[in-house]
N, C-alpha and C. Protein backbone atom coordinates (compact mmCIF):
# COMPACT_ATOMS: atom_id res chain seq x y z
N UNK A 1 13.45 -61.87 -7.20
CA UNK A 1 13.43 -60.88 -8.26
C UNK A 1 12.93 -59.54 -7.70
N UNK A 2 14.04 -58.50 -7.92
CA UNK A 2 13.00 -57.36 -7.44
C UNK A 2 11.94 -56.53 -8.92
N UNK A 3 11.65 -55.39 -7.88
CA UNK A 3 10.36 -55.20 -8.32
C UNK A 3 10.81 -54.69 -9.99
N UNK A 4 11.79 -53.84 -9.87
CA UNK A 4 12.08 -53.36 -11.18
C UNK A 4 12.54 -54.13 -12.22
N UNK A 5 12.61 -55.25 -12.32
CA UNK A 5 12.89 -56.14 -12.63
C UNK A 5 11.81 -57.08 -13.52
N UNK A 6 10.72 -57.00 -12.61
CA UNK A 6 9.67 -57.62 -13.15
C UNK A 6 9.04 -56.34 -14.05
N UNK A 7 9.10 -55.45 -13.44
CA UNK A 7 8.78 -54.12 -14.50
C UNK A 7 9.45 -54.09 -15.72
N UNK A 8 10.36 -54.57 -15.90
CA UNK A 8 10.93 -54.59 -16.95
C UNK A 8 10.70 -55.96 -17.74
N UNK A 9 10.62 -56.89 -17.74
CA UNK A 9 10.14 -58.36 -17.99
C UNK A 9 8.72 -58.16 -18.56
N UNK A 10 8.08 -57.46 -17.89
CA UNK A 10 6.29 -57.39 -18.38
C UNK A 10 6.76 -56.64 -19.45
N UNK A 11 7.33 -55.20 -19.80
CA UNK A 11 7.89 -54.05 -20.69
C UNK A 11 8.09 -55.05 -21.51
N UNK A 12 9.06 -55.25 -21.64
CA UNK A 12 9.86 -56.25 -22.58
C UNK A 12 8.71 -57.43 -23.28
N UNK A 13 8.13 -58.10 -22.63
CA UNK A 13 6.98 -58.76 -22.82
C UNK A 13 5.83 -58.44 -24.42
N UNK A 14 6.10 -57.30 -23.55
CA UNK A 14 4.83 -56.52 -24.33
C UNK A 14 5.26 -55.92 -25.57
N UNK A 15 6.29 -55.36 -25.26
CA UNK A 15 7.23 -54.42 -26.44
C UNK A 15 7.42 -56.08 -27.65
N UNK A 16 7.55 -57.15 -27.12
CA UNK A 16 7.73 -57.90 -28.17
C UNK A 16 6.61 -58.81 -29.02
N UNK A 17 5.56 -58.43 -27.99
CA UNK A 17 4.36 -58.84 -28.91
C UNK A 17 4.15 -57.92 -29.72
N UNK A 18 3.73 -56.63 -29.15
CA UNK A 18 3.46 -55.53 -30.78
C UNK A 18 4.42 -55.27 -31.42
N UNK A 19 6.11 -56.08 -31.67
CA UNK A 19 6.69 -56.39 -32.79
C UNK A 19 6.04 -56.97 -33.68
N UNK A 20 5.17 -58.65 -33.13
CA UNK A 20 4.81 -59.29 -33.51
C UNK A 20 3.71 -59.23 -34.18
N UNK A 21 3.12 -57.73 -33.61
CA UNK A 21 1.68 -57.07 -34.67
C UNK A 21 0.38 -57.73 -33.38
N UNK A 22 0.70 -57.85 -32.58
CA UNK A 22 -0.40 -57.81 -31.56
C UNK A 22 -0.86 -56.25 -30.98
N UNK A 23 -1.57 -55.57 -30.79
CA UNK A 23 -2.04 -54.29 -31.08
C UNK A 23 -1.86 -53.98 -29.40
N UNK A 24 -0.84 -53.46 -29.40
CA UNK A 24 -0.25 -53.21 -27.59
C UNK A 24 0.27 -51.85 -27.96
N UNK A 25 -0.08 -50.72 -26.78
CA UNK A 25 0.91 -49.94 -26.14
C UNK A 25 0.82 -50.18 -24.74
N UNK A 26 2.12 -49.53 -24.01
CA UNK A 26 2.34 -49.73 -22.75
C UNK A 26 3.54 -48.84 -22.72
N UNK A 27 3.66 -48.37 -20.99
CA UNK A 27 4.32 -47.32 -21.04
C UNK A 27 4.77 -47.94 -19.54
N UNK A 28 6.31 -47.61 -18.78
CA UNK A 28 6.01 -47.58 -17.56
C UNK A 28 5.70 -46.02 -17.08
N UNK A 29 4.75 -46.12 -16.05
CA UNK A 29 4.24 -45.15 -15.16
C UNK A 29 4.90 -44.79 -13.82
N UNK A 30 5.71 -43.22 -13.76
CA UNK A 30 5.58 -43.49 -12.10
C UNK A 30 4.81 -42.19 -11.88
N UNK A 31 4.30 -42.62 -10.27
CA UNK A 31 3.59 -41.65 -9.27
C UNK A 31 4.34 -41.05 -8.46
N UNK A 32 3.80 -39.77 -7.94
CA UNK A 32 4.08 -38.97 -7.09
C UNK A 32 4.61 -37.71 -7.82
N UNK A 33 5.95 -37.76 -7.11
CA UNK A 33 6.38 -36.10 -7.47
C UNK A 33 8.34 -36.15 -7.65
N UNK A 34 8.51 -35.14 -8.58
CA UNK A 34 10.15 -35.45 -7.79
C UNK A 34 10.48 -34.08 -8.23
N UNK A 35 12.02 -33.74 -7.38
CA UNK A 35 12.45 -32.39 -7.01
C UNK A 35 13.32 -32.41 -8.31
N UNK A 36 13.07 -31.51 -9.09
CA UNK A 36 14.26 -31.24 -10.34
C UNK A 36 15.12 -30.43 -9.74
N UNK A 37 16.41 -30.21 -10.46
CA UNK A 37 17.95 -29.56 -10.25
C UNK A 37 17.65 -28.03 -9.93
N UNK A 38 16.64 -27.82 -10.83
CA UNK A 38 16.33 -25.92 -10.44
C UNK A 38 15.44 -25.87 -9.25
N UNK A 39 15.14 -26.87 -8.62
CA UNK A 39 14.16 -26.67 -7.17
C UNK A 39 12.80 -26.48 -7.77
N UNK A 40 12.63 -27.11 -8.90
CA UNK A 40 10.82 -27.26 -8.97
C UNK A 40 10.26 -28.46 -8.91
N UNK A 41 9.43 -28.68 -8.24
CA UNK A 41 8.41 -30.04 -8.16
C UNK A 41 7.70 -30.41 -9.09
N UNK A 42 7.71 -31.33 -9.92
CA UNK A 42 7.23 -31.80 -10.75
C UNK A 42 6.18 -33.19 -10.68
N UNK A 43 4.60 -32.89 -10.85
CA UNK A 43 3.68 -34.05 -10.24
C UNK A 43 3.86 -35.72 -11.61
N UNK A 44 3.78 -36.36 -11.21
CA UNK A 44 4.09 -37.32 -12.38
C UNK A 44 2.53 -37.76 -11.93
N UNK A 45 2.14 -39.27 -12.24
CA UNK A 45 0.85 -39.78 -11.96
C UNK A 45 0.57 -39.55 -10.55
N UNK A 46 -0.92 -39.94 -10.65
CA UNK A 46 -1.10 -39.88 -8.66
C UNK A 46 -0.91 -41.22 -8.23
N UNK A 47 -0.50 -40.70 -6.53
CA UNK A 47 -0.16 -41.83 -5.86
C UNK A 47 -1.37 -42.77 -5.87
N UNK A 48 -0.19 -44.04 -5.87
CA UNK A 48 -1.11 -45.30 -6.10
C UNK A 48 -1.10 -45.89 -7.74
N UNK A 49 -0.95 -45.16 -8.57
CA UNK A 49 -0.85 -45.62 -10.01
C UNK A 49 -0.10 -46.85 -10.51
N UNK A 50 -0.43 -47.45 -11.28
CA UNK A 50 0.45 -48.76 -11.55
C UNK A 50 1.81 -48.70 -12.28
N UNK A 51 2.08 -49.39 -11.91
CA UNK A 51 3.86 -49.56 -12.91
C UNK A 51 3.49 -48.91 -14.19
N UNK A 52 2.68 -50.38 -15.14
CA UNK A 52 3.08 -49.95 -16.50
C UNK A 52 1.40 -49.70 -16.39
N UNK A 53 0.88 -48.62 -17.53
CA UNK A 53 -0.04 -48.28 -17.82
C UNK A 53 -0.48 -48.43 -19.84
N UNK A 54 -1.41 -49.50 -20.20
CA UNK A 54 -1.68 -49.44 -20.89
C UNK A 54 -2.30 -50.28 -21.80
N UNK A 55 -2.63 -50.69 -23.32
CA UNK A 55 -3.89 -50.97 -23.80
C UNK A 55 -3.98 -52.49 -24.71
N UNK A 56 -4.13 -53.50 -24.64
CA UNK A 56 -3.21 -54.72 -25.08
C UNK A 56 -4.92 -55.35 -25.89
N UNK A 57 -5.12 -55.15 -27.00
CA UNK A 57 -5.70 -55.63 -27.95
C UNK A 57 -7.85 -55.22 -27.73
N UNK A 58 -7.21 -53.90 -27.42
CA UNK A 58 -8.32 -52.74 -27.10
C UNK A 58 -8.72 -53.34 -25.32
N UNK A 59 -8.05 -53.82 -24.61
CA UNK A 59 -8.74 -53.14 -23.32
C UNK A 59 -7.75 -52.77 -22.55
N UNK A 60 -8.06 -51.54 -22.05
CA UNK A 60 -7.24 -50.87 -20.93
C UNK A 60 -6.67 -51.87 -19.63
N UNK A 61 -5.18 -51.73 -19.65
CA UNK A 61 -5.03 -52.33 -18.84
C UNK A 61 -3.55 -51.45 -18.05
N UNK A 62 -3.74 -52.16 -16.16
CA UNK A 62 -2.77 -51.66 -15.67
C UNK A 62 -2.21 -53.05 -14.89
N UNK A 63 -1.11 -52.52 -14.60
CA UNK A 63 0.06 -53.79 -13.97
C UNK A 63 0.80 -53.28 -12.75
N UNK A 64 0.34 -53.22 -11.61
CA UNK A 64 1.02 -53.08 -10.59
C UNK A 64 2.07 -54.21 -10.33
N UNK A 65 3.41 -54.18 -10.13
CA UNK A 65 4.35 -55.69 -9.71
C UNK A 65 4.85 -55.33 -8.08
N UNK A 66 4.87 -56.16 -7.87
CA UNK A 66 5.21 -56.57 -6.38
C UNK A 66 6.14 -57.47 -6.58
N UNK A 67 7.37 -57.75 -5.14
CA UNK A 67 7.90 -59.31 -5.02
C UNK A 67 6.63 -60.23 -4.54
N UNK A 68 7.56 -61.22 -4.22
CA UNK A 68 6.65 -62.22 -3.98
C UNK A 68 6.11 -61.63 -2.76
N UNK A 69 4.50 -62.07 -2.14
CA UNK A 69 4.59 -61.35 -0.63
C UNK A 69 4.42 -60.04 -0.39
N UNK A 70 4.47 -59.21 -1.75
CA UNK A 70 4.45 -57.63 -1.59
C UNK A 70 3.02 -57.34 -1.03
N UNK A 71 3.19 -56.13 -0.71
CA UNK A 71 1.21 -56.12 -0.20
C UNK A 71 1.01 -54.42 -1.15
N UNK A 72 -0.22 -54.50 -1.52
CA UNK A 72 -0.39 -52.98 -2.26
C UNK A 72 -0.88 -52.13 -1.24
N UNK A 73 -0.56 -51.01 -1.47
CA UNK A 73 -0.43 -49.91 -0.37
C UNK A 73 -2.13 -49.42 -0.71
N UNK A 74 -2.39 -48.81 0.26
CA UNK A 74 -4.19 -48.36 0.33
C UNK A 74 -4.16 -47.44 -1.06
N UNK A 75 -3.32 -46.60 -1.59
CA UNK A 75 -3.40 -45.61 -2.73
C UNK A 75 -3.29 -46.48 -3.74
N UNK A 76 -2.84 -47.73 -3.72
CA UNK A 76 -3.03 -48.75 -4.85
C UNK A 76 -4.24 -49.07 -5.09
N UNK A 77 -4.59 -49.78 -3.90
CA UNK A 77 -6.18 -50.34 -3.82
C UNK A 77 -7.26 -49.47 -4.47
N UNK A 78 -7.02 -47.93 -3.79
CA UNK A 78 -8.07 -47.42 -4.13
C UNK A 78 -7.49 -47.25 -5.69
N UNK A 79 -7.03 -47.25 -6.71
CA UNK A 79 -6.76 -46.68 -7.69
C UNK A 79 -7.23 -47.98 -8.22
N UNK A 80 -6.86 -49.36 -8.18
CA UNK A 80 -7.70 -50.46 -8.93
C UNK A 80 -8.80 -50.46 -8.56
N UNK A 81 -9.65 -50.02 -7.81
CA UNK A 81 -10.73 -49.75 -7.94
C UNK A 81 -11.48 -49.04 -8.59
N UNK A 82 -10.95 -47.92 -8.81
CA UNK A 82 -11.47 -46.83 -9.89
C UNK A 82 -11.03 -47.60 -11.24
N UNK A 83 -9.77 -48.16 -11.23
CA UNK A 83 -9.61 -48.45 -12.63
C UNK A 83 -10.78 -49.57 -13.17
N UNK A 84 -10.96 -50.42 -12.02
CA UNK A 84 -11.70 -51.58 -12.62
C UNK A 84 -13.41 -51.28 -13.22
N UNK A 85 -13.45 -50.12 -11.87
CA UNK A 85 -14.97 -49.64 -12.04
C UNK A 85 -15.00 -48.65 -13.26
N UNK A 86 -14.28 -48.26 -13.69
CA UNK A 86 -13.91 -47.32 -15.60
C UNK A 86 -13.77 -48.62 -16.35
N UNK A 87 -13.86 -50.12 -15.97
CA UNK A 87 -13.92 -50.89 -17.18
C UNK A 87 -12.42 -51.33 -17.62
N UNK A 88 -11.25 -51.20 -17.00
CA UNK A 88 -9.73 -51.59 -17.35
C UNK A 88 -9.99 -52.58 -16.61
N UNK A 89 -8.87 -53.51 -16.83
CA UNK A 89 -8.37 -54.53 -16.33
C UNK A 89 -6.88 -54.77 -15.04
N UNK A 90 -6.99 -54.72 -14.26
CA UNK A 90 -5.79 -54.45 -12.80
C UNK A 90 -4.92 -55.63 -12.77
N UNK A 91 -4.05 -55.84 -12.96
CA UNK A 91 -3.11 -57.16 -12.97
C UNK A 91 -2.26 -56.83 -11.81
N UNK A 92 -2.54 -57.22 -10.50
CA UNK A 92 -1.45 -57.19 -9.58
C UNK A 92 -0.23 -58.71 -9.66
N UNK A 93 0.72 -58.39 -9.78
CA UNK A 93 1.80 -59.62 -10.63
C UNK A 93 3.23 -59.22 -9.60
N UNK A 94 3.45 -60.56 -9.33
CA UNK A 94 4.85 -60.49 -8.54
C UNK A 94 5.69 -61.59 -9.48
N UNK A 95 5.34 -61.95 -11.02
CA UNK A 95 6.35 -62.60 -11.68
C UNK A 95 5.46 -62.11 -13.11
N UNK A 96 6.48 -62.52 -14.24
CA UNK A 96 5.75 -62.31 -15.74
C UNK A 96 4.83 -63.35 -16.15
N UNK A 97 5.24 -64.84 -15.53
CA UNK A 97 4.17 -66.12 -16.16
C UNK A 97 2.34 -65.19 -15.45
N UNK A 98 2.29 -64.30 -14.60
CA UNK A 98 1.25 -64.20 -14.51
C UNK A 98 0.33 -63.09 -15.38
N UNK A 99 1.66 -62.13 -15.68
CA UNK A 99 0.85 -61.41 -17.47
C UNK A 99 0.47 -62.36 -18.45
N UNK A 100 1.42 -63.54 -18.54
CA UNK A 100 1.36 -64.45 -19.67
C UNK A 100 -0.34 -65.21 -19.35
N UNK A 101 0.14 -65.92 -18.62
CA UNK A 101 -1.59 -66.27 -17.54
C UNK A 101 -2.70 -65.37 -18.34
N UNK A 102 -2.68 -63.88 -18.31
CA UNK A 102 -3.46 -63.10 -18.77
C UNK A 102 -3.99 -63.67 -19.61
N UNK A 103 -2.29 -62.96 -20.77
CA UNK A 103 -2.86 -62.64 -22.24
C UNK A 103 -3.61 -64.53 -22.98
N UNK A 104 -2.85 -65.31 -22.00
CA UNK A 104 -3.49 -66.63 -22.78
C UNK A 104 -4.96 -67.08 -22.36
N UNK A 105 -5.05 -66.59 -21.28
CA UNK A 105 -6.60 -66.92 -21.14
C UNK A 105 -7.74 -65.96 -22.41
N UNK A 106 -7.01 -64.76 -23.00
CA UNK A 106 -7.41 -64.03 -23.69
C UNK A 106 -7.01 -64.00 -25.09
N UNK A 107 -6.66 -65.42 -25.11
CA UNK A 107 -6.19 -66.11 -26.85
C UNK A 107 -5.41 -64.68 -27.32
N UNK A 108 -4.29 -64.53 -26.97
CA UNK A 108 -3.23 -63.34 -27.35
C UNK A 108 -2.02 -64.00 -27.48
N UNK A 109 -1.98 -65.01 -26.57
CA UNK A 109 -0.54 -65.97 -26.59
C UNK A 109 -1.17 -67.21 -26.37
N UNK A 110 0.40 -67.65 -26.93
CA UNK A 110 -0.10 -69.37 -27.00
C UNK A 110 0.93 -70.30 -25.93
């Protein structure tokens, strides 16, 4: 499975619990920068930021996905670090059963 893939699976995931009235936003996130058509640079998140960014039954949470085997790049690392030490929660995930994993250890799913 590639990566965008699972980015989309967690999305989807989530988008269908707060159908369900489970108290979720989530967004995907990207980092860095990209060149628009008129030649201006535009900064999006900073490098290292996670896929999806956001808040699943009041605690902050982020989701970096990898394949299987992926390794997180040092601008990752350091960014779950800051995130964890602000009190969010870092889910590094190379499939969706391991969001699920999450939310059930956290009586959200059954």
């Amino acid at each position: 499975m590639q990566e965008s893939q699972i980015v989309k699976a967690c999305l989807d995931l989530l988008e269908a619990l707060r159908r369900n009235g489970l108290p979720v936003i989530a967004t995907r996130t990207n980092a860095g920068q990209i060149h628009t058509d008129t030649g201006r640079w535009v900064k999006l998140c900073d490098p290292g930021w996670g896929d999806i960014t956001g808040c699943i039954a009041g605690v902050p949470v982020m989701i970096e996905c990898k394949i299987r085997h992926g390794v997180q790049r040092k601008e990752q690392q350091k960014v779950q670090r800051r995130w964890e030490k602000a009190g969010g929660v870092y889910l590094l995930v190379s499939e969706l059963s391991m969001v699920r994993e999450f939310l059930r250890a956290r009586g959200l799913l059954k």
